[in-house]
Protein backbone atom coordinates (compact mmCIF):
# COMPACT_ATOMS: atom_id res chain seq x y z
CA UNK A 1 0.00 0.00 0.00
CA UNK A 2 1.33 3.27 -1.34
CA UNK A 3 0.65 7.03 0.56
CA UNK A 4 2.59 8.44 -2.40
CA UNK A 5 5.65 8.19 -0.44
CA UNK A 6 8.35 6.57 -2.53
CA UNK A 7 9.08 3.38 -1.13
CA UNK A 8 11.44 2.11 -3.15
CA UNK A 9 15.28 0.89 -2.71
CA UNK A 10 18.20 0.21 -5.27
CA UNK A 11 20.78 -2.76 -4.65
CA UNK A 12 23.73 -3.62 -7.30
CA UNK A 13 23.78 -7.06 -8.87
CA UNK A 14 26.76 -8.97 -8.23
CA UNK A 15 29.05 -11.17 -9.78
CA UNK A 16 31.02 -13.78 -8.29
CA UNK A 17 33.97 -14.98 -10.34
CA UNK A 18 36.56 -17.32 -9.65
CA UNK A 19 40.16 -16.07 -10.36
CA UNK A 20 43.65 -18.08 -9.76
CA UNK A 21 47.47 -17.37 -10.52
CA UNK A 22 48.50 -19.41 -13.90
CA UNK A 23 49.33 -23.19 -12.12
CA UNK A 24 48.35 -22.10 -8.84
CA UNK A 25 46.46 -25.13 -7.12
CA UNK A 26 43.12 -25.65 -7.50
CA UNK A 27 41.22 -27.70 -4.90
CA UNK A 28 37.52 -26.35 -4.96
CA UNK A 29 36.40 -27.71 -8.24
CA UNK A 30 36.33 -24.66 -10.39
CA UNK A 31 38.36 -23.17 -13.22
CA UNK A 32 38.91 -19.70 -13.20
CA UNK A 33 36.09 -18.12 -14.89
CA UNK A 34 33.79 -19.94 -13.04
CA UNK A 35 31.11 -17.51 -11.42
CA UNK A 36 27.37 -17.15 -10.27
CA UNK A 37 25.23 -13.45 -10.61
CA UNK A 38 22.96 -12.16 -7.69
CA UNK A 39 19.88 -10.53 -8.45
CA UNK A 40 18.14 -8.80 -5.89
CA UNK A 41 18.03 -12.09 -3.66
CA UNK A 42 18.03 -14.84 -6.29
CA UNK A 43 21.47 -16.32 -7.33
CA UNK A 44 22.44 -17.58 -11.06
CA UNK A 45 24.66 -20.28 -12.11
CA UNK A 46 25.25 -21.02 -16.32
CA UNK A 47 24.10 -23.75 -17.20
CA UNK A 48 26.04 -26.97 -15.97
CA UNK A 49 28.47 -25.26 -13.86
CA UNK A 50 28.49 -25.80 -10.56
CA UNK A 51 30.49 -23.84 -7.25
CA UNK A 52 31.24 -25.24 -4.08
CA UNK A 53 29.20 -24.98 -0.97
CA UNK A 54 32.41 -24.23 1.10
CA UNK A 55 33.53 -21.18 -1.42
CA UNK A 56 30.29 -19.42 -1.65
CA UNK A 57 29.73 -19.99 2.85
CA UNK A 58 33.19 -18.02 2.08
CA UNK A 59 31.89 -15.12 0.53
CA UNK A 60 27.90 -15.30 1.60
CA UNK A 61 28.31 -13.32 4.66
CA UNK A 62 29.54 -10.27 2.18
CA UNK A 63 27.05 -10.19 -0.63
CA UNK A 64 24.41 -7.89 1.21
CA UNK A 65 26.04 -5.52 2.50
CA UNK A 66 28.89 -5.59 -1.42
CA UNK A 67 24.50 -5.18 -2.54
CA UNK A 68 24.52 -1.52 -0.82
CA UNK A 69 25.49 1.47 -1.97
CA UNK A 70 28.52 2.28 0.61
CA UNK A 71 30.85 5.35 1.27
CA UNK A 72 33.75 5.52 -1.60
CA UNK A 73 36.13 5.34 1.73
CA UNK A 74 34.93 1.92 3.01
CA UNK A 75 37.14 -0.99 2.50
CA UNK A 76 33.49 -2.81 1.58
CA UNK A 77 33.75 -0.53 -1.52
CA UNK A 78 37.41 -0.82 -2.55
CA UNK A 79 37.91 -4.20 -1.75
CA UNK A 80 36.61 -6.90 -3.79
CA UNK A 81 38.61 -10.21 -3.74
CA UNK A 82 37.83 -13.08 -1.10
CA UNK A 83 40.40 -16.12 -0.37
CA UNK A 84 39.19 -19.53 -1.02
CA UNK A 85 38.45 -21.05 2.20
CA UNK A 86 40.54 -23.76 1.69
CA UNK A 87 44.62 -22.50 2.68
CA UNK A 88 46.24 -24.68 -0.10
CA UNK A 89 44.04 -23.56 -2.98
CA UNK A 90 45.14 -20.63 -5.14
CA UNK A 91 41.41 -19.35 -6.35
CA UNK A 92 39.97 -15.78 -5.11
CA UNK A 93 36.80 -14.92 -5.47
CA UNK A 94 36.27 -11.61 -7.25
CA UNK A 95 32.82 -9.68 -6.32
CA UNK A 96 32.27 -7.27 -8.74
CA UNK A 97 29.16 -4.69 -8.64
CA UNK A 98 27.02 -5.08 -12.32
CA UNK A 99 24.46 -3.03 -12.34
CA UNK A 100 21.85 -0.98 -10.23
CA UNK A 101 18.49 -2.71 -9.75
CA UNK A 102 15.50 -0.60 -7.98
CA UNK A 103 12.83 -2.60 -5.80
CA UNK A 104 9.30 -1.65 -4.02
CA UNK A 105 9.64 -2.25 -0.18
CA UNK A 106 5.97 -3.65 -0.21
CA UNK A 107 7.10 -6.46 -2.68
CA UNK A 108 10.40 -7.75 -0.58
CA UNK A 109 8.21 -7.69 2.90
CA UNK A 110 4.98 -7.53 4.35
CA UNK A 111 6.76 -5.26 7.20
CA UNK A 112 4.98 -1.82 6.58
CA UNK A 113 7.27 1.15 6.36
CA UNK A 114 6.63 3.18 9.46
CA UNK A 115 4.14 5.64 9.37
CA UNK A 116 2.55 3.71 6.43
């Protein structure tokens, strides 16, 4: 329900790419390149590729708040790449902002705005 108040909020889509130094070890299962997109909340794999449970727990906790616009100062803004969780494999993961999407509180929650 709208008062004519905007209620609307803009998050960047993501991408998630796997990255390694040429013949550094690879333990995870991917091949750099590899990668999923966020979407608002829903994640996207191509086709037939797949990405380990234990490399995207690595970089999960991240992904909302690397969503929101942040200060140009904040190391969440400037920094971008995330170790594999595993100590003897080589990959990063590189988070890269995409795009700008724009969403309608009322659709993402039944939680009214305040005052609404």
């Amino acid at each position: 329900m709208s008062d004519g108040k905007d209620e609307t909020f803009e998050l960047f889509d993501l991408k998630v790419e796997v990255t390694a130094p040429e013949g550094g070890p690879i333990y995870c299962g991917a091949k750099p390149g590899d990668h999923f997109e966020l979407r608002g909340e829903m994640l996207f794999l191509p086709e037939g590729q797949g990405f380990s449970i234990y490399s995207l727990a690595s970089v999960l906790p991240l992904l909302a708040a690397k969503q929101r616009p942040t200060h140009q100062n904040d190391w969440m803004t400037t920094d971008a790449e995330v170790a594999c969780p595993d100590p003897n494999c080589s990959t990063r993961l590189r988070i890269t902002r995409t795009g700008l999407r724009r969403f309608n509180h009322a659709d993402t929650t039944a939680v009214p705005l305040p005052g609404a």
